[in-house]
Protein backbone atom coordinates (compact mmCIF):
# COMPACT_ATOMS: atom_id res chain seq x y z
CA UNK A 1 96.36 -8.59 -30.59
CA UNK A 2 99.15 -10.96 -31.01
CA UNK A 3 97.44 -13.63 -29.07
CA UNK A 4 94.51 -13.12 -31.40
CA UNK A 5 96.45 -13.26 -34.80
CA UNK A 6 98.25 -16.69 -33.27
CA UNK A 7 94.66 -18.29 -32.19
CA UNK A 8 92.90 -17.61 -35.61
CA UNK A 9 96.28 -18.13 -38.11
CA UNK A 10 99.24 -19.20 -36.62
CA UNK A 11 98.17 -21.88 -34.55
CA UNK A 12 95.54 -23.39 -37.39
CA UNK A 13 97.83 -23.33 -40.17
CA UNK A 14 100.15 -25.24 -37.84
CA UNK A 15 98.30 -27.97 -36.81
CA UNK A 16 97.70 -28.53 -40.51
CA UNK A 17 101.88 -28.35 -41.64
CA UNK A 18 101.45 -31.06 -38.93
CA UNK A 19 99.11 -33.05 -40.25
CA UNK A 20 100.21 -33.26 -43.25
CA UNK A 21 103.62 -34.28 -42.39
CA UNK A 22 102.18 -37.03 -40.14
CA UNK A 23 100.50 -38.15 -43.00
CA UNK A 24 103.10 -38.18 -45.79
CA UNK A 25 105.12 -39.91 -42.59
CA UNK A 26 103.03 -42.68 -41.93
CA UNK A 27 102.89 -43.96 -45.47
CA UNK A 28 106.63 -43.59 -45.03
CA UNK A 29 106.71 -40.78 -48.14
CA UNK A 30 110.23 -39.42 -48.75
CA UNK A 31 110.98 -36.16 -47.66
CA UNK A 32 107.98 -35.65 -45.43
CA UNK A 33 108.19 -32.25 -44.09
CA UNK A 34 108.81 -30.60 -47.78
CA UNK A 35 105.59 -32.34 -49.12
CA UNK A 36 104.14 -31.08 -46.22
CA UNK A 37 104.65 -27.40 -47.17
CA UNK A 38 103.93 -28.16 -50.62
CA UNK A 39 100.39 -29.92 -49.52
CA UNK A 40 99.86 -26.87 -47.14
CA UNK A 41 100.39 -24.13 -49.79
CA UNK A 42 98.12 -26.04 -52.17
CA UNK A 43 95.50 -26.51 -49.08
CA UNK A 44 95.55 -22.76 -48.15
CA UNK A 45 95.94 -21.47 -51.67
CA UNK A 46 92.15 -23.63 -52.08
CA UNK A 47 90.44 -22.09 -49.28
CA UNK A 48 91.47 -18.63 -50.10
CA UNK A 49 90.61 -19.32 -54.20
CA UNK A 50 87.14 -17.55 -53.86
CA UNK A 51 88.67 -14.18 -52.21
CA UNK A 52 91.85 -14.21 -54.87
CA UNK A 53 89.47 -14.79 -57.68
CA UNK A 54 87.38 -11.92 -57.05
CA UNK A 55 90.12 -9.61 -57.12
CA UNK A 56 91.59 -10.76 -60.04
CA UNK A 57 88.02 -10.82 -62.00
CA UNK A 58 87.57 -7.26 -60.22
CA UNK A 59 91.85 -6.23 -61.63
CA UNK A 60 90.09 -7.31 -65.37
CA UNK A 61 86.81 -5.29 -64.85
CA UNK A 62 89.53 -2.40 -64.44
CA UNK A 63 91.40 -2.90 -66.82
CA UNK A 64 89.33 -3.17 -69.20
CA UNK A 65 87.37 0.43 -67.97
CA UNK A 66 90.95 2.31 -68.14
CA UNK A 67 90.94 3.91 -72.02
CA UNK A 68 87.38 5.61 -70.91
CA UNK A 69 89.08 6.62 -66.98
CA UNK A 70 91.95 8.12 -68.88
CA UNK A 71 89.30 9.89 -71.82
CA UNK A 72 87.53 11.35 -68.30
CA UNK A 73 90.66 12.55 -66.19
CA UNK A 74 91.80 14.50 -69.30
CA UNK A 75 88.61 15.91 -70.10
CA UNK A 76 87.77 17.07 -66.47
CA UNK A 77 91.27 17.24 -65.41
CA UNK A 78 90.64 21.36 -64.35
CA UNK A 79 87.52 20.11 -62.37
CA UNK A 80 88.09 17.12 -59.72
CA UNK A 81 84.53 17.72 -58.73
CA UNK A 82 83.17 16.79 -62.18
CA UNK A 83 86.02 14.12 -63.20
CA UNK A 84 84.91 12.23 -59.37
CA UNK A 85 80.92 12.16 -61.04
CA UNK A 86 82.11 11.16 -64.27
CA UNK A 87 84.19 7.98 -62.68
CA UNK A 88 81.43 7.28 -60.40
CA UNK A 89 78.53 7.01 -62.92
CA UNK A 90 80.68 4.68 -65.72
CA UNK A 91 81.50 2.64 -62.52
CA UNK A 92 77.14 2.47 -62.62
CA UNK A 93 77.05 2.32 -66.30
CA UNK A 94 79.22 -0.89 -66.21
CA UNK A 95 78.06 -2.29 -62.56
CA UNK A 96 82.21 -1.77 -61.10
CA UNK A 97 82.67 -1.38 -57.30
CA UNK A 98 86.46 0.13 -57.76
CA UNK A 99 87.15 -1.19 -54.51
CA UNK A 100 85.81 -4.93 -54.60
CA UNK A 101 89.32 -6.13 -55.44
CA UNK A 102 90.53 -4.35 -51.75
CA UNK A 103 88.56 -6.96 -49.48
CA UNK A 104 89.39 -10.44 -51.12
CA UNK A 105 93.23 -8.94 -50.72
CA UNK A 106 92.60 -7.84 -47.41
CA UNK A 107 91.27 -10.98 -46.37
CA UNK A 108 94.43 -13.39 -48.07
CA UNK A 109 97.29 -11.02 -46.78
CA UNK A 110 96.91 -12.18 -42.86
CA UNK A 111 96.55 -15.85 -44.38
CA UNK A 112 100.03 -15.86 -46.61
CA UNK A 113 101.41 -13.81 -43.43
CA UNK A 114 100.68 -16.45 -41.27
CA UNK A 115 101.84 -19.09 -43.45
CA UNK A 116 104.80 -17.65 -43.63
CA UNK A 117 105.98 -17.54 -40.26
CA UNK A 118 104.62 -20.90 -39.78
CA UNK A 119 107.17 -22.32 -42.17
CA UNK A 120 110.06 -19.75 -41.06
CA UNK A 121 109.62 -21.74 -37.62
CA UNK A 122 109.03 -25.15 -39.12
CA UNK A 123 112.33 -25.11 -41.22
CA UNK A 124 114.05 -23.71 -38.16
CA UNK A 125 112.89 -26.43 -35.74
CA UNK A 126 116.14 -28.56 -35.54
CA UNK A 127 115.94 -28.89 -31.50
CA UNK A 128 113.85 -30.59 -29.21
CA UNK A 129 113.26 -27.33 -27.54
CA UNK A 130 111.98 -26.19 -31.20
CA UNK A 131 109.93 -29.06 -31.42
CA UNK A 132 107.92 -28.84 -27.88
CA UNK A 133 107.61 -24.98 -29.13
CA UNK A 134 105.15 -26.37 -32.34
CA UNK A 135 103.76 -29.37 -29.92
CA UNK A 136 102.34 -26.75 -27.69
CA UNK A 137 100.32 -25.42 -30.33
CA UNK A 138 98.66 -28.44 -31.70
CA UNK A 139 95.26 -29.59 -30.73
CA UNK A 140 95.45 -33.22 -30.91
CA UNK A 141 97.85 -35.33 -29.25
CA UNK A 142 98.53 -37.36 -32.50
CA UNK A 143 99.80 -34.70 -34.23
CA UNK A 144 103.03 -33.98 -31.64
CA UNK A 145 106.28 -34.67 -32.38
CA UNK A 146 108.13 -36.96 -30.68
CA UNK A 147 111.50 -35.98 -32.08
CA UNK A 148 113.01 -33.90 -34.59
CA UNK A 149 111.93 -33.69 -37.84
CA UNK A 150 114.08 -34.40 -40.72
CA UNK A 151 114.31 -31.12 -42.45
CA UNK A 152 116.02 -32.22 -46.25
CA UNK A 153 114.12 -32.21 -49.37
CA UNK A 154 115.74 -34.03 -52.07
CA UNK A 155 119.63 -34.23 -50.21
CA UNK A 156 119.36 -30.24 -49.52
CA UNK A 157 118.41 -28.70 -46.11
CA UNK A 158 115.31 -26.71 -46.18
CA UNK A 159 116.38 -24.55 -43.37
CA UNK A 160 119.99 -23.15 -45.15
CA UNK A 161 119.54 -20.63 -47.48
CA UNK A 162 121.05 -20.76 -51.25
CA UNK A 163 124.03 -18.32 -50.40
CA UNK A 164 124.99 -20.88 -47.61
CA UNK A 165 124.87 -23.76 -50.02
CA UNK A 166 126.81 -22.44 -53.07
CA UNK A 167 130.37 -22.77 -52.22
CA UNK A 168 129.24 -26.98 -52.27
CA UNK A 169 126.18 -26.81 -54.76
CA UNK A 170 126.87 -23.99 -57.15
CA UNK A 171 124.00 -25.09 -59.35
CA UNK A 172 121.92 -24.51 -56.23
CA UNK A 173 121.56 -20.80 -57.49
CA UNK A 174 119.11 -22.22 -60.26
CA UNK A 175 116.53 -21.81 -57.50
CA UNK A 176 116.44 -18.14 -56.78
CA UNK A 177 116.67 -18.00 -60.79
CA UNK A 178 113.59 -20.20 -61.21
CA UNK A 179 111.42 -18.78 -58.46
CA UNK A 180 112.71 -14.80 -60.01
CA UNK A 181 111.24 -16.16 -63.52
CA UNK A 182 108.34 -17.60 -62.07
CA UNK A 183 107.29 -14.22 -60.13
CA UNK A 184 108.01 -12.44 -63.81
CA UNK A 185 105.61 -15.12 -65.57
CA UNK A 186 102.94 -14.18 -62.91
CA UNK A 187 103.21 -10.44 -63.18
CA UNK A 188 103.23 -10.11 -66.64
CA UNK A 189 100.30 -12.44 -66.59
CA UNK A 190 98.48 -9.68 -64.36
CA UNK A 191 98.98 -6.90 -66.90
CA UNK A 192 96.83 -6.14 -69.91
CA UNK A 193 97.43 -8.39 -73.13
CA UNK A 194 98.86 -4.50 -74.76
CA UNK A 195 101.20 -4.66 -71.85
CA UNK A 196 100.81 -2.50 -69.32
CA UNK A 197 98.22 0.79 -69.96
CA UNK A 198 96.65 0.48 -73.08
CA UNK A 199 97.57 1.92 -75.92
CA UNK A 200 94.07 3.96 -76.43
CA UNK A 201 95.40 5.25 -73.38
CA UNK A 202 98.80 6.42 -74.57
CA UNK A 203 96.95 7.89 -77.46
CA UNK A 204 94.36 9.90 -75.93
CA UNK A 205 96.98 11.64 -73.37
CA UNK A 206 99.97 14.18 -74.19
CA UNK A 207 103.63 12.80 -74.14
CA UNK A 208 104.68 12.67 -70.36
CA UNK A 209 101.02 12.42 -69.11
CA UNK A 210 99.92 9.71 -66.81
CA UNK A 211 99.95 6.80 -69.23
CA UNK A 212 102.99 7.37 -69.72
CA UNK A 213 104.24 6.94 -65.78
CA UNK A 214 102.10 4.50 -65.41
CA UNK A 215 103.68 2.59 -67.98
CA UNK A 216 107.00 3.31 -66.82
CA UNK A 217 106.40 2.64 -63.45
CA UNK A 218 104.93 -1.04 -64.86
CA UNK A 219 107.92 -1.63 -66.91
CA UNK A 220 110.07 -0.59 -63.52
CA UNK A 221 107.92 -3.04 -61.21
CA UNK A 222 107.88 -5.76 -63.93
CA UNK A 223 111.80 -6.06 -63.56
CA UNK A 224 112.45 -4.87 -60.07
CA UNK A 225 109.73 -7.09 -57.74
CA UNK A 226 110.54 -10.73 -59.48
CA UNK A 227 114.62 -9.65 -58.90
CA UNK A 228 113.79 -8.75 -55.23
CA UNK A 229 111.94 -12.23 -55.02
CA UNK A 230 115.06 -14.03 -56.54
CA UNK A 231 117.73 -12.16 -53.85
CA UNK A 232 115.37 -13.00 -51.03
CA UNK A 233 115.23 -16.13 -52.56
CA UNK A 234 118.57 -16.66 -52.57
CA UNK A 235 119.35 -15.36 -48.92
CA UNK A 236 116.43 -16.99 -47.14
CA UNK A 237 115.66 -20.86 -45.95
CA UNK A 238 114.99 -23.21 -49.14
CA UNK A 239 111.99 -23.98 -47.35
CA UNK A 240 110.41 -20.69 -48.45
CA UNK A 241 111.81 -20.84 -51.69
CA UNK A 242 109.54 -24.23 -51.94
CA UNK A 243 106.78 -22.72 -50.28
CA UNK A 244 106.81 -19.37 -52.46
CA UNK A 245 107.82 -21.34 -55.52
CA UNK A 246 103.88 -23.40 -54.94
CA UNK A 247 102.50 -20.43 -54.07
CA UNK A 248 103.30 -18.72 -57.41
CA UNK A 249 103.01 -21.70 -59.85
CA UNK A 250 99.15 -21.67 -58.36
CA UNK A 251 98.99 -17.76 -58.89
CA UNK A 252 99.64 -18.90 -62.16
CA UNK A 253 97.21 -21.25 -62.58
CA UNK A 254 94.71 -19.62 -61.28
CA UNK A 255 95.64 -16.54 -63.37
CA UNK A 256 95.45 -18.66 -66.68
CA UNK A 257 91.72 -19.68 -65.67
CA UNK A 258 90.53 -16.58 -65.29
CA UNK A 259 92.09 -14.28 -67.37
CA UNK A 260 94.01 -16.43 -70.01
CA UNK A 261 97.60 -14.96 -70.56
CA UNK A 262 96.90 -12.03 -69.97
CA UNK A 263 100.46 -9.46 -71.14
CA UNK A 264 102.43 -12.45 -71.62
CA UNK A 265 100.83 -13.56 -74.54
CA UNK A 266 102.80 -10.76 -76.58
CA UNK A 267 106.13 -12.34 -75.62
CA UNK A 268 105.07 -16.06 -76.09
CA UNK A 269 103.89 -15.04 -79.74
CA UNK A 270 107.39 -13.16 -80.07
CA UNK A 271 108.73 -16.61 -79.27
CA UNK A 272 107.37 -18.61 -81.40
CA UNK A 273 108.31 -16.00 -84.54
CA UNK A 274 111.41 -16.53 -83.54
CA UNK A 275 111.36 -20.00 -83.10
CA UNK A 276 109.79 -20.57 -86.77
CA UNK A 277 113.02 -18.48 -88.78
């Protein structure tokens, strides 16, 4: 299985870090290998546009179905039977497969995964032994290295982590900071424009019903996964701060185009009425 996953991922996405960086190298580009993960990023993040477009389109079809899902558990909610037909036929009413959002995610997960581990290795590679370890996976001669890489983006090493840095840099925590409040941009972008379940919702359910966790648990996950992404940030290789940092600025993007601003828009008018006092 492993030899499978590193024939169809690994080893692909590798020989393109690689030719990238022998690109951005022999037009003599500064910092070669960070472009490199930047360009790769960007690169994968195209192919995989089709698959991560569906499932956001699929996340809006959703949403926007919710007030009449909610209307339909509490009406059935004595009779699963019944409340299962109901879903089913306004999935047909409004032409909704509930689970075409599950294969476009299926399908990107072993691609960021693979990413991932490519650059975990890449930043690492500070030794010839390291080196001969990446040349062994390439399939063109003109893509091996013949020594190692420079690994420094801008003055700081892309394969020390923040924490390792701050005692010298102590604006270097700006990083984790700006890749936490990028992951919050992009997840409140991904909620409804009412912010989180809408408030039809709240009002056709009881106090304490499951609007109401939902919401909660929204609120909760709004805070808690960009915070986890700024630690990690923070404790891992700057070279996956860069890489993550691309990843989600595209997520953004990408989110804009499709679905506008989605449950940020709320906050950016809040900003702007402040703004204007």
């Amino acid at each position: 299985m492993g030899d499978i996953f590193f024939v169809l991922f690994i080893q692909p996405i590798t020989n393109l870090l690689l030719f990238f960086y022998q690109l951005f190298t022999a037009v003599n580009f500064p910092y070669a290998l960070g472009f490199a993960i930047v360009a790769l990023t960007v690169f994968v993040r195209l192919l995989i546009y089709p698959f991560a477009s569906a499932q956001i389109k699929s996340s809006m079809q959703m949403q926007k179905l919710s007030p009449h899902m909610a209307r339909i558990k509490e009406r059935y909610k004595h009779d699963k039977k019944r409340q299962q037909e109901e879903m089913m036929k306004l999935y047909k009413e409004h032409g909704v497969n509930p689970a075409a959002g599950c294969l476009p995610m299926i399908i990107q997960i072993p691609v960021i995964w693979s990413l991932y581990t490519v650059l975990i290795g890449a930043v690492a590679a500070n030794s010839i032994q390291a080196i001969n370890k990446i040349n062994e996976a390439l399939y063109f001669p003109y893509l091996k290295l013949t020594s190692v890489w420079s690994a420094y983006f801008f003055g700081f090493p892309l394969f020390d982590a923040p924490s390792k840095l701050f005692a010298s840099h102590p604006l270097i925590v700006l990083i984790p900071v700006v890749t936490g409040i990028f992951q919050l941009i992009l997840s409140k972008m991904m909620m409804p424009a009412s912010g989180g379940v809408d408030s039809k919702v709240k009002k056709s359910q009881p106090a304490g019903g499951t609007a109401d966790f939902q919401t909660a648990f929204q609120s909760q996950a709004l805070i808690i996964f960009p915070v986890m992404i700024g630690v990690f940030s923070y404790t891992l290789p700057l070279g996956l701060s860069l890489y993550w940092n691309t990843l989600t600025i595209f997520g953004i993007l990408q989110q804009y185009l499709l679905g506008g601003l989605g449950g940020l828009k709320p906050w950016i008018e809040k900003v702007k009425l402040v703004s204007s006092k």
